[in-house]
PDB file of N, CA and C in Angstrom:
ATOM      1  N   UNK A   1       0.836  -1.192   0.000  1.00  0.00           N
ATOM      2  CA  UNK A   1       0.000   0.000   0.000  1.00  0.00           C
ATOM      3  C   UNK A   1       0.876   1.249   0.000  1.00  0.00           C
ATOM      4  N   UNK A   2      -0.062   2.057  -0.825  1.00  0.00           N
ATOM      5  CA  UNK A   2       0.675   3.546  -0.371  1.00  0.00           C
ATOM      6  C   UNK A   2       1.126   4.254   0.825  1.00  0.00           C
ATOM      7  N   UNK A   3       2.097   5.204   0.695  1.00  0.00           N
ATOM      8  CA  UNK A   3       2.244   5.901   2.276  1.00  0.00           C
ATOM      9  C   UNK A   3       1.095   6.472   2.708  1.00  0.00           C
ATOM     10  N   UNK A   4       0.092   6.676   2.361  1.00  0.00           N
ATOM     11  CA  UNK A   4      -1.591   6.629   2.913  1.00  0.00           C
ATOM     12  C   UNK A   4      -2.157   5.509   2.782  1.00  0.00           C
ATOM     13  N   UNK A   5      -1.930   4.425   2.663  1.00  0.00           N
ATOM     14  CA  UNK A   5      -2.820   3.426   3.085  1.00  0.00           C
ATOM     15  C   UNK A   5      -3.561   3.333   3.824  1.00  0.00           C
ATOM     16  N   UNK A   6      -2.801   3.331   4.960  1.00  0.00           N
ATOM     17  CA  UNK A   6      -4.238   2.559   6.045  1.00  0.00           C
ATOM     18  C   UNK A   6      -5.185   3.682   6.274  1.00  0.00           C
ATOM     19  N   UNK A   7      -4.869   5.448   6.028  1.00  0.00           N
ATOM     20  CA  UNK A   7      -5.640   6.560   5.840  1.00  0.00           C
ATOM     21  C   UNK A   7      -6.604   6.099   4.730  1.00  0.00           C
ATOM     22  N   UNK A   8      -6.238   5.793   3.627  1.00  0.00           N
ATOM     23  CA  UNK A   8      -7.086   5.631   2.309  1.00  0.00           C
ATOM     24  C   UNK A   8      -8.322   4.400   2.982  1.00  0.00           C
ATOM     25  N   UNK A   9      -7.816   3.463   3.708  1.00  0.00           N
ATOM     26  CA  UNK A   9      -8.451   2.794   4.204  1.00  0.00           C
ATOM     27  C   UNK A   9      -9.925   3.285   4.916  1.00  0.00           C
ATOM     28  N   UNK A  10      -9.368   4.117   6.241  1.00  0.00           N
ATOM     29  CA  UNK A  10     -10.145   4.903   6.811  1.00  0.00           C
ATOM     30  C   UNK A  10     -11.335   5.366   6.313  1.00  0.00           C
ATOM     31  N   UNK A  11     -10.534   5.926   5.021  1.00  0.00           N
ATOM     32  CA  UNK A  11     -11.422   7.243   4.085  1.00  0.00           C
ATOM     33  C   UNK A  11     -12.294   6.309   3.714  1.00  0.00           C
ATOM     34  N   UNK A  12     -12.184   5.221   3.469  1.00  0.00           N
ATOM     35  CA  UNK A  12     -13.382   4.157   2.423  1.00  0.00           C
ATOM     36  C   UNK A  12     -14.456   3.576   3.420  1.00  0.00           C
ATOM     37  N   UNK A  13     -13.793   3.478   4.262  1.00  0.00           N
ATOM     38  CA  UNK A  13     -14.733   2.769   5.385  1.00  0.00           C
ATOM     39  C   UNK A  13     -15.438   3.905   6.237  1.00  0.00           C
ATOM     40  N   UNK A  14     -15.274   5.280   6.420  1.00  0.00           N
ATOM     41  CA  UNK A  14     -16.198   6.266   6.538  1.00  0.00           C
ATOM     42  C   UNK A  14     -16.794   6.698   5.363  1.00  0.00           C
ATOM     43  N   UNK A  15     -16.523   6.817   4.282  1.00  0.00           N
ATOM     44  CA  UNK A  15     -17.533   6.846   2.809  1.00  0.00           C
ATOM     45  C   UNK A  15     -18.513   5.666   2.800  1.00  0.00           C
ATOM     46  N   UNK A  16     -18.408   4.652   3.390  1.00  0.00           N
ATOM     47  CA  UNK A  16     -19.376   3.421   3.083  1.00  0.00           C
ATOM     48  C   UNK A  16     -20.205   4.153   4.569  1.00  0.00           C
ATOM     49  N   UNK A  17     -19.592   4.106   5.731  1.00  0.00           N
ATOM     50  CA  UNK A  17     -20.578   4.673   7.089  1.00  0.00           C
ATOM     51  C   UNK A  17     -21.558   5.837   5.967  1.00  0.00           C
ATOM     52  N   UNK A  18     -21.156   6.428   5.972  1.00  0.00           N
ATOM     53  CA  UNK A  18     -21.718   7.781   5.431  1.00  0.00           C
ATOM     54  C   UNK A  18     -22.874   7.370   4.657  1.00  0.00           C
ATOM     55  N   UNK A  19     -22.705   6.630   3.377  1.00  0.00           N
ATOM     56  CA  UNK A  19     -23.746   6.395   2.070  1.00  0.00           C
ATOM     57  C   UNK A  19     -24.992   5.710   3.182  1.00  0.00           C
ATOM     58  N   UNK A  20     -24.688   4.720   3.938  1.00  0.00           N
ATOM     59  CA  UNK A  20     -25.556   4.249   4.477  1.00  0.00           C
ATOM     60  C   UNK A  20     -26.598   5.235   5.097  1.00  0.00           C
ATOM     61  N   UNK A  21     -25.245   6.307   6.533  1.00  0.00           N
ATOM     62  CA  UNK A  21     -26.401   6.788   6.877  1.00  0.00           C
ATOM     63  C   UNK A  21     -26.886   7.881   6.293  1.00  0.00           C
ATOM     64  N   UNK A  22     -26.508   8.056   4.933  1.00  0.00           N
ATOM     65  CA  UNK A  22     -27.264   9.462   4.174  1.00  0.00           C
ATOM     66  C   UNK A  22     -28.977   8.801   3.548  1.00  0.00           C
ATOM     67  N   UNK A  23     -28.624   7.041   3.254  1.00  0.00           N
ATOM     68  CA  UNK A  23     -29.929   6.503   2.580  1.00  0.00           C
ATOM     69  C   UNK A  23     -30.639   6.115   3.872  1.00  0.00           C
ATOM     70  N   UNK A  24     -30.334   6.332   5.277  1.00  0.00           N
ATOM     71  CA  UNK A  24     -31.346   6.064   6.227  1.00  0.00           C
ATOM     72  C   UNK A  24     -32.037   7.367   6.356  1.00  0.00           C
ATOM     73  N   UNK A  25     -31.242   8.837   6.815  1.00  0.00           N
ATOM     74  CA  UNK A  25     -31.699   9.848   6.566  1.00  0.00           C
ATOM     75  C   UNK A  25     -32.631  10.118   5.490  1.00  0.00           C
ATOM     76  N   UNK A  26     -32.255  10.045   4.385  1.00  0.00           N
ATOM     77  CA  UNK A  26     -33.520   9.931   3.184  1.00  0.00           C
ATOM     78  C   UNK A  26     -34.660   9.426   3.412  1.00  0.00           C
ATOM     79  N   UNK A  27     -34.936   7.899   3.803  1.00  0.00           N
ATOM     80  CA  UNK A  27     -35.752   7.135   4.125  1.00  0.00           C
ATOM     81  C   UNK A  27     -36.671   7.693   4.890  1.00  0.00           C
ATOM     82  N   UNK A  28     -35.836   7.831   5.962  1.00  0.00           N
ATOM     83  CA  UNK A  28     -36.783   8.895   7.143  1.00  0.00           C
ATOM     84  C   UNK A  28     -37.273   9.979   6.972  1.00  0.00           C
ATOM     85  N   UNK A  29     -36.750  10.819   6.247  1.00  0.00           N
ATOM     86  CA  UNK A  29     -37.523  12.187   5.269  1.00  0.00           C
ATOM     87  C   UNK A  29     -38.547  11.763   4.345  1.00  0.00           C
ATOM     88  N   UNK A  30     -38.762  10.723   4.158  1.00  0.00           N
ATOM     89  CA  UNK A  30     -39.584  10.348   2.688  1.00  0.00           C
ATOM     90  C   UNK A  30     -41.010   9.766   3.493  1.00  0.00           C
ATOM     91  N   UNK A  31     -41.209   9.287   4.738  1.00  0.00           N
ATOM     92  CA  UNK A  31     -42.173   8.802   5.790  1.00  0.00           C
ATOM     93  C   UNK A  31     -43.639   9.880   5.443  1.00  0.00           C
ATOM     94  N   UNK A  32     -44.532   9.614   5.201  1.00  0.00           N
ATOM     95  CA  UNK A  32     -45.697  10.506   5.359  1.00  0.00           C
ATOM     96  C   UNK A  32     -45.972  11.167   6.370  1.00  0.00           C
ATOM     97  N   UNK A  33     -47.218  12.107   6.184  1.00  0.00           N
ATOM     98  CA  UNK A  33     -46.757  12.738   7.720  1.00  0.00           C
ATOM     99  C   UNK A  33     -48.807  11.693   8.504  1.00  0.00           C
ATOM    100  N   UNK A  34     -48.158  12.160  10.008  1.00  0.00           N
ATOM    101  CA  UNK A  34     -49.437  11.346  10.702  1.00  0.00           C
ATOM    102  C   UNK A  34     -50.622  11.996  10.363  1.00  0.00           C
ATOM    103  N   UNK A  35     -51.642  11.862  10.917  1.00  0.00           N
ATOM    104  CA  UNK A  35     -53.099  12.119  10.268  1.00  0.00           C
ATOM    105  C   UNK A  35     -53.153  13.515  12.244  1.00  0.00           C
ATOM    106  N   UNK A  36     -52.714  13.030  12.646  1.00  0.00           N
ATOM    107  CA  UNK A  36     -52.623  13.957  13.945  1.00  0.00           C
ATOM    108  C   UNK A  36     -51.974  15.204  13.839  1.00  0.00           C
ATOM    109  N   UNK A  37     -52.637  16.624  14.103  1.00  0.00           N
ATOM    110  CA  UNK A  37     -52.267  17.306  14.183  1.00  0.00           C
ATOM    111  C   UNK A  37     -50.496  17.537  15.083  1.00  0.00           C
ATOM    112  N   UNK A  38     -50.789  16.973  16.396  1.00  0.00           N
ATOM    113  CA  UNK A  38     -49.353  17.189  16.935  1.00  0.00           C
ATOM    114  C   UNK A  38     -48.104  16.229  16.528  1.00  0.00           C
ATOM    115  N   UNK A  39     -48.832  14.789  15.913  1.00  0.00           N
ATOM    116  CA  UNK A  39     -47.772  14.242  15.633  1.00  0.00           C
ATOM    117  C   UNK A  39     -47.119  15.156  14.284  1.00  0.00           C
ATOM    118  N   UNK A  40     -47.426  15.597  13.751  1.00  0.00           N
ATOM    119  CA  UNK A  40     -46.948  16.473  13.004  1.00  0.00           C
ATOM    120  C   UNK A  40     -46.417  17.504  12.651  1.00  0.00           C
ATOM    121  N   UNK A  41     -46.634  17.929  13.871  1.00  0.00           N
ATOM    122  CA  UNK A  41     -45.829  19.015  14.413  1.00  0.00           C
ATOM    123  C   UNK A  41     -44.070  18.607  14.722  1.00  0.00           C
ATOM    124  N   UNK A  42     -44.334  17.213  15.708  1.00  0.00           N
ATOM    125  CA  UNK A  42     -43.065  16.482  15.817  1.00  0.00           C
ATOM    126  C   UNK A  42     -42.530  16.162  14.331  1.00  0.00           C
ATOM    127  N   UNK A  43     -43.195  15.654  13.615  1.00  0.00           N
ATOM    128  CA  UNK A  43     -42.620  15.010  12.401  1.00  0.00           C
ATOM    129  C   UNK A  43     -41.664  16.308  11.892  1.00  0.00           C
ATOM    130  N   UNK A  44     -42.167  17.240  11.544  1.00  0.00           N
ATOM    131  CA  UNK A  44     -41.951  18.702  10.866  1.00  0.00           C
ATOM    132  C   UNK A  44     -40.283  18.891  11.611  1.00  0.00           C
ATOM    133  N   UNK A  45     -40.392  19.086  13.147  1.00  0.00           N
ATOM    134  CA  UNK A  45     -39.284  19.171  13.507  1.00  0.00           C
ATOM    135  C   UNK A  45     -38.249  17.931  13.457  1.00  0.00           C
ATOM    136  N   UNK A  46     -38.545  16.579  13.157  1.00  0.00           N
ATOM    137  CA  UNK A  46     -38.387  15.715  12.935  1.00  0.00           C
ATOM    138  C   UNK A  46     -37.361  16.184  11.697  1.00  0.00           C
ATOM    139  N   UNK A  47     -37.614  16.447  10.769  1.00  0.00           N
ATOM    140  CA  UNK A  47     -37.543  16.557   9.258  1.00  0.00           C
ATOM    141  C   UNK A  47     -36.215  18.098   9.527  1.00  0.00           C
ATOM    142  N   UNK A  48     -36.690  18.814   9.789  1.00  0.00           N
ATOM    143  CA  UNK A  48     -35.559  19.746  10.246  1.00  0.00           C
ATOM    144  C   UNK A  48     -34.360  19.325  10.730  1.00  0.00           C
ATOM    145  N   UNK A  49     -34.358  17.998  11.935  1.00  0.00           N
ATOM    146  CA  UNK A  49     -32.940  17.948  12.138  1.00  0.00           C
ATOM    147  C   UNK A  49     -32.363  17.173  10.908  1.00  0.00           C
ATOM    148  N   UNK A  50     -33.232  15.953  10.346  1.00  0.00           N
ATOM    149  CA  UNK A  50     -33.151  14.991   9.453  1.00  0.00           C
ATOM    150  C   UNK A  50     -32.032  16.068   8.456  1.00  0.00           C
ATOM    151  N   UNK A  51     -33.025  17.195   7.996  1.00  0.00           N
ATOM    152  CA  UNK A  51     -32.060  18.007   6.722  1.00  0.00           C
ATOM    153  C   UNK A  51     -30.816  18.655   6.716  1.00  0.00           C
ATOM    154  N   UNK A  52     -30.688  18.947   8.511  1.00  0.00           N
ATOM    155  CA  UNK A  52     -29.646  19.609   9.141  1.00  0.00           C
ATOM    156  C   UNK A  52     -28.268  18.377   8.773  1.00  0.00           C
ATOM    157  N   UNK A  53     -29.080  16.930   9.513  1.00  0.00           N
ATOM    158  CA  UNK A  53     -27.826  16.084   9.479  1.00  0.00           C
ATOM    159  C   UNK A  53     -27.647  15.339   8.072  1.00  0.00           C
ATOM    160  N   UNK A  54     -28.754  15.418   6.977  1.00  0.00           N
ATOM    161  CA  UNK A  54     -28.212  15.238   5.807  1.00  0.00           C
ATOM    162  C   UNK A  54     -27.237  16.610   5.130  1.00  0.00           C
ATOM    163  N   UNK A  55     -26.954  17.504   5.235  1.00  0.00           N
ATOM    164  CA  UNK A  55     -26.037  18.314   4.967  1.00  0.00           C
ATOM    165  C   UNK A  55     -24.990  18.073   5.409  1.00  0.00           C
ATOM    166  N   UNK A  56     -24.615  17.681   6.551  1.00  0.00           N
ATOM    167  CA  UNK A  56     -23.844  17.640   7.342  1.00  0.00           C
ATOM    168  C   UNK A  56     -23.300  16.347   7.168  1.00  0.00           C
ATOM    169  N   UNK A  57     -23.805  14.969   6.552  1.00  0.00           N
ATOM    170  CA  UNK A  57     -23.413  14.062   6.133  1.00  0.00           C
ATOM    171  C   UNK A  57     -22.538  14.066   4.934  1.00  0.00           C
ATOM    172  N   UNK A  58     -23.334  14.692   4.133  1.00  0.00           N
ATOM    173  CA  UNK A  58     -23.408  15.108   2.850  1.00  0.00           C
ATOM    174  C   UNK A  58     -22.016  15.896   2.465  1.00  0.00           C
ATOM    175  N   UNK A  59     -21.543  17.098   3.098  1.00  0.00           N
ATOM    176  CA  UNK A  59     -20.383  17.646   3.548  1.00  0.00           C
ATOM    177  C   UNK A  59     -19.321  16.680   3.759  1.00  0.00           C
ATOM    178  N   UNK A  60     -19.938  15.745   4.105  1.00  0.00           N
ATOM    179  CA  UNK A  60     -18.405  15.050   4.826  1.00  0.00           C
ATOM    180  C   UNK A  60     -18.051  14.413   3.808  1.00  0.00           C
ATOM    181  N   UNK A  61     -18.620  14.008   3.059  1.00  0.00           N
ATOM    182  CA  UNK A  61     -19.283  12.847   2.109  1.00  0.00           C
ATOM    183  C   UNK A  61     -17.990  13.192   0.988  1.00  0.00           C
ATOM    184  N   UNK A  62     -18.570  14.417   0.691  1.00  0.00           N
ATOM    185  CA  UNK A  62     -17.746  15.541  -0.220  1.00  0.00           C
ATOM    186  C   UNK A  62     -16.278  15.186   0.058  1.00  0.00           C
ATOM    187  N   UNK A  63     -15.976  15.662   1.102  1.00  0.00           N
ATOM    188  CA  UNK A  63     -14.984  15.882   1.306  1.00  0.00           C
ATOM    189  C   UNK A  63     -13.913  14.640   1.471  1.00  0.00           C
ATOM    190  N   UNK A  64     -14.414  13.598   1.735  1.00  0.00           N
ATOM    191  CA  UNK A  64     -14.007  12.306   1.747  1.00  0.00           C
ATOM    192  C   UNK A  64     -13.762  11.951   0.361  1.00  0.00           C
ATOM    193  N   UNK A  65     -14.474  12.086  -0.823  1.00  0.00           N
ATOM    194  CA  UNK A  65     -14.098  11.888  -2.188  1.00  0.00           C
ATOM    195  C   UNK A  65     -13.429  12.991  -2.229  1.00  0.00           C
ATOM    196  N   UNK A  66     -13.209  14.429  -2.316  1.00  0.00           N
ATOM    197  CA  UNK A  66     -12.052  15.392  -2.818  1.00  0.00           C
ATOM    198  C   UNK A  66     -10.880  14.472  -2.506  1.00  0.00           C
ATOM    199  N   UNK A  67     -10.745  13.967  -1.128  1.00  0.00           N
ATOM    200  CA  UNK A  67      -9.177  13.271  -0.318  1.00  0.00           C
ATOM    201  C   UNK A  67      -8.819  12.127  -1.289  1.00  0.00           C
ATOM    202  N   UNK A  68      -9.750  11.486  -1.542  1.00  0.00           N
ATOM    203  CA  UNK A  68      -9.163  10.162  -2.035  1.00  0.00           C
ATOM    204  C   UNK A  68      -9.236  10.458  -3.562  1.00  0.00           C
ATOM    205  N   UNK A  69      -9.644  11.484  -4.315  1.00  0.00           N
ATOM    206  CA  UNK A  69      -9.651  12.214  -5.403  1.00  0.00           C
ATOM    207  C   UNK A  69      -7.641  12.301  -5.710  1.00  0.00           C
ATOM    208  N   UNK A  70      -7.310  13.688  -4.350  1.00  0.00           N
ATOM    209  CA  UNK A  70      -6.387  14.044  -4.080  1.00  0.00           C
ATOM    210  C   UNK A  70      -5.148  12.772  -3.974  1.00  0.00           C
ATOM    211  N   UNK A  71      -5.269  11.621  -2.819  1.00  0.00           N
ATOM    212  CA  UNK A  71      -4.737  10.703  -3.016  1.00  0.00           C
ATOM    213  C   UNK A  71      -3.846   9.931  -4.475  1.00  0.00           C
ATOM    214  N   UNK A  72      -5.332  10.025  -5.671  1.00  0.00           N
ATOM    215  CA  UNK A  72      -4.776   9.352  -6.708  1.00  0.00           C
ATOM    216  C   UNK A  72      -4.024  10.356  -7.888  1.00  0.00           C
ATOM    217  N   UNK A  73      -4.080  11.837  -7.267  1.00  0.00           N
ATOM    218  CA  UNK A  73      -3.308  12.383  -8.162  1.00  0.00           C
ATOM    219  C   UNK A  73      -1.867  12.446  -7.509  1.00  0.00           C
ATOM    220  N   UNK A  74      -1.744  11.883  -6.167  1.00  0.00           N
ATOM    221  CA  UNK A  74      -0.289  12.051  -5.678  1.00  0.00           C
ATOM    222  C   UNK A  74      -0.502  13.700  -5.124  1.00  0.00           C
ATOM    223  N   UNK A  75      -1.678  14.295  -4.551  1.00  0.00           N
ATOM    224  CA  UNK A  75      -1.876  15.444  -3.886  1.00  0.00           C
ATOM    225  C   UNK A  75      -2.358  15.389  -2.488  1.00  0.00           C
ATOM    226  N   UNK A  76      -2.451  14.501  -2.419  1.00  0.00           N
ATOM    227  CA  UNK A  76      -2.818  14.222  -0.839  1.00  0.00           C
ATOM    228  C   UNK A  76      -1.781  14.420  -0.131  1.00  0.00           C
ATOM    229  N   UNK A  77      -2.391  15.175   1.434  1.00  0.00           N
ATOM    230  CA  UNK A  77      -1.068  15.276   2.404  1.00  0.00           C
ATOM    231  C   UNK A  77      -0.240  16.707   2.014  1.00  0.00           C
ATOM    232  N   UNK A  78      -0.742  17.724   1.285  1.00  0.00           N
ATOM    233  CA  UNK A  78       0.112  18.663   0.529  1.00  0.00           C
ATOM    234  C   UNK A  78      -1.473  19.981   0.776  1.00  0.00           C
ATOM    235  N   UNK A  79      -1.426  20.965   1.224  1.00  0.00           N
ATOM    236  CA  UNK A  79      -1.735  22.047   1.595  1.00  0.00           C
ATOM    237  C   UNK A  79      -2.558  22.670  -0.101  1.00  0.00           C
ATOM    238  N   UNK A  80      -3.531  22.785   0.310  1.00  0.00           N
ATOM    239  CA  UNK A  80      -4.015  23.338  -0.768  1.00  0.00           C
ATOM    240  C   UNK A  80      -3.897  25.049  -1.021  1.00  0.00           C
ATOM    241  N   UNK A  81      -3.535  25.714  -0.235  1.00  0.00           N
ATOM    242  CA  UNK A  81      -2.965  26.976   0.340  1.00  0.00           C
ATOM    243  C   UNK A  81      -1.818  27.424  -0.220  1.00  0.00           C
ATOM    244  N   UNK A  82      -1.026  26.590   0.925  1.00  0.00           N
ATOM    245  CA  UNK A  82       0.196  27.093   0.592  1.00  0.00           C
ATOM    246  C   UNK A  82       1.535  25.993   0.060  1.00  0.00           C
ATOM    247  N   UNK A  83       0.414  24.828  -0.074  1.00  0.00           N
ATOM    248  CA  UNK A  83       1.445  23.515  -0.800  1.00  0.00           C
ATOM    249  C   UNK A  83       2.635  23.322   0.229  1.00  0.00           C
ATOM    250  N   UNK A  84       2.354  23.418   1.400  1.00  0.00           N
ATOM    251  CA  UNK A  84       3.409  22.466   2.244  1.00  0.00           C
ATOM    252  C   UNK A  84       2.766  21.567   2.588  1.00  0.00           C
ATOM    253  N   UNK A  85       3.460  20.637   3.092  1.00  0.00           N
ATOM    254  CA  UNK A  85       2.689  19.396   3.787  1.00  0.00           C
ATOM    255  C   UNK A  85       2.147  19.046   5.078  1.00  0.00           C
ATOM    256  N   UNK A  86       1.070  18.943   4.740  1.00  0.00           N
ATOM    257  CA  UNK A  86      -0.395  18.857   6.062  1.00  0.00           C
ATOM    258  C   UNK A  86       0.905  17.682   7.256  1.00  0.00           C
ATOM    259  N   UNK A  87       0.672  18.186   8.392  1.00  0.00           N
ATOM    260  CA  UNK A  87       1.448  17.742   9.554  1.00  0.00           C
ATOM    261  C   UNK A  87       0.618  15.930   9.431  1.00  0.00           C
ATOM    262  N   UNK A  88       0.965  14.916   9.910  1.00  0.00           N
ATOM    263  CA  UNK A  88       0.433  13.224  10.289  1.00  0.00           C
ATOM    264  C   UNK A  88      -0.587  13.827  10.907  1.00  0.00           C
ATOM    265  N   UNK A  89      -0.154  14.385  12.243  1.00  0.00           N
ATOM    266  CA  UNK A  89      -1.186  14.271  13.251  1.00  0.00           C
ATOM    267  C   UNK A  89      -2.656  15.077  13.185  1.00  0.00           C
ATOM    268  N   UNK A  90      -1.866  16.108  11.917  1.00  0.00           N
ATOM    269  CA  UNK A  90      -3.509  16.278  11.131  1.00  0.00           C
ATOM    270  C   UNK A  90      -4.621  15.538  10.762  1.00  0.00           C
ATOM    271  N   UNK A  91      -3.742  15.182   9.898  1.00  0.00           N
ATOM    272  CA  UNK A  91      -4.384  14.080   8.973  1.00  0.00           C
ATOM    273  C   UNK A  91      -4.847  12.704   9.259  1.00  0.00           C
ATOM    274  N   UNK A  92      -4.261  12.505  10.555  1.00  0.00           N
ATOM    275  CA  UNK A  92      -4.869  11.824  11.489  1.00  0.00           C
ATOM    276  C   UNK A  92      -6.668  11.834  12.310  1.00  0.00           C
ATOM    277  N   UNK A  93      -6.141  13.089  12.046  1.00  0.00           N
ATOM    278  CA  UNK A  93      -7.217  13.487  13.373  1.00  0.00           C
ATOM    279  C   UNK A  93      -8.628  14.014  12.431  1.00  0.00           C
ATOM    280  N   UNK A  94      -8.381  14.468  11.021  1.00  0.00           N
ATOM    281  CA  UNK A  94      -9.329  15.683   9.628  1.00  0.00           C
ATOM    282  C   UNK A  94      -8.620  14.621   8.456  1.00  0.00           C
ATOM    283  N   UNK A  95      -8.914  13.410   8.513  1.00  0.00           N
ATOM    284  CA  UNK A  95      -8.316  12.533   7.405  1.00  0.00           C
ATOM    285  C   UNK A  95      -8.502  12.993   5.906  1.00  0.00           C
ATOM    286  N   UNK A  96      -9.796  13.772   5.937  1.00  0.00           N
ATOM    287  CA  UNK A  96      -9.666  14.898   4.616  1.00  0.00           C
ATOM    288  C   UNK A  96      -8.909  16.022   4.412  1.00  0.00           C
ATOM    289  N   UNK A  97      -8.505  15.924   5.468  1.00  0.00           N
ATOM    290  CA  UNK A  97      -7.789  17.855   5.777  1.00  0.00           C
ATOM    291  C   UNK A  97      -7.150  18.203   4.262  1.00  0.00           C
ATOM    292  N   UNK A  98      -7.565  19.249   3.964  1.00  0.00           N
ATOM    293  CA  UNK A  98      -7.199  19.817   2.251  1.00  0.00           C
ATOM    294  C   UNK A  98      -6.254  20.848   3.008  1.00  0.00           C
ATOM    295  N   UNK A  99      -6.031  21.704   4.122  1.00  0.00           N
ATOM    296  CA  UNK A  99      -4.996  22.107   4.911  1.00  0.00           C
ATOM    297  C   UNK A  99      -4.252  22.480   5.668  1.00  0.00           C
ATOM    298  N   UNK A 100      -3.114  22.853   5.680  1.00  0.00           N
ATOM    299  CA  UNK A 100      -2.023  22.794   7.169  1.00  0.00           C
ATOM    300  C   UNK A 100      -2.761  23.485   8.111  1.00  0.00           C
ATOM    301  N   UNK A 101      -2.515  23.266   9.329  1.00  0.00           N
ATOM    302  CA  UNK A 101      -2.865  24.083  10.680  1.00  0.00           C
ATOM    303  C   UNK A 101      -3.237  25.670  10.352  1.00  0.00           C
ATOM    304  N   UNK A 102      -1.514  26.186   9.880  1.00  0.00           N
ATOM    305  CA  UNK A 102      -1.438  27.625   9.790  1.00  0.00           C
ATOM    306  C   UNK A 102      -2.329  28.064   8.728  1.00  0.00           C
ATOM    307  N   UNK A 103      -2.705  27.191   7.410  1.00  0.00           N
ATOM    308  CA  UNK A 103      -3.709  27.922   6.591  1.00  0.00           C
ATOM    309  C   UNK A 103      -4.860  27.552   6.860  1.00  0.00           C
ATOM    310  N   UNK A 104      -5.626  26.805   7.573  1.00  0.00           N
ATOM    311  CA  UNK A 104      -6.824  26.129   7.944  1.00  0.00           C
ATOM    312  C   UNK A 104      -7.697  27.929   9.288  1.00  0.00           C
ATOM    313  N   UNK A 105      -6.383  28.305  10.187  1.00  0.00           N
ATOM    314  CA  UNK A 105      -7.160  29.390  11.032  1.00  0.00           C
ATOM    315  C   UNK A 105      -7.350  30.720  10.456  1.00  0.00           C
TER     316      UNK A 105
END
C-alpha cells in the first residue's frame, strides 16, 4: 500500500458509514406525515434535524471523495494553500484535511 494506506483505508470505510447513513436519513424524510395534528408538528421538527444532518453528512461525504480524489493524483497530504505538507497528526485526526494548521485558522 501507499504511504496513505491505512488513511485511504479509513477514508473508504467512513464513505461506506456515510452512504448508508445518508440513505437512512432519506428514508426517514420520505415517511408521510401522521393524520394527527401534533404528531406532526413532531414530524416537521423531525424533518428539520433529518435536513440539518443530511447536509452535514453530505459535507463530509464531499470531502471524503475530494481526499481520495487528491490521493490518486499524488496530492494528498500537501496544503491546498500554501502547498506544504499537512502535519500526520492532522491528517490523522481531519483525514480529509485539504490544509495545514497555519492555513486552515
Amino acid at each position: 500500500m501507499s504511504e496513505f494506506g491505512e488513511i485511504k483505508k479509513r477514508l473508504i470505510e467512513r464513505k461506506e458509514t456515510l452512504a448508508h447513513l445518508l440513505n437512512r436519513v432519506e428514508n426517514s424524510a420520505r415517511r408521510k406525515l401522521d393524520k394527527s395534528f401534533e404528531e406532526q408538528a413532531i414530524q416537521r421538527e423531525n424533518e428539520e434535524v433529518l435536513t440539518s444532518l443530511d447536509d452535514s453528512l453530505n459535507d463530509e461525504f464531499e470531502q471524503i471523495e475530494k481526499a481520495l480524489y487528491r490521493m490518486e493524483k499524488g496530492e494528498y497530504g500537501k496544503c491546498e494553500e500554501c502547498g506544504k505538507q499537512i502535519s500526520a497528526k492532522r491528517l490523522e485526526v481531519v483525514l480529509y484535511a485539504n490544509s495545514c494548521i497555519k492555513c486552515a485558522d
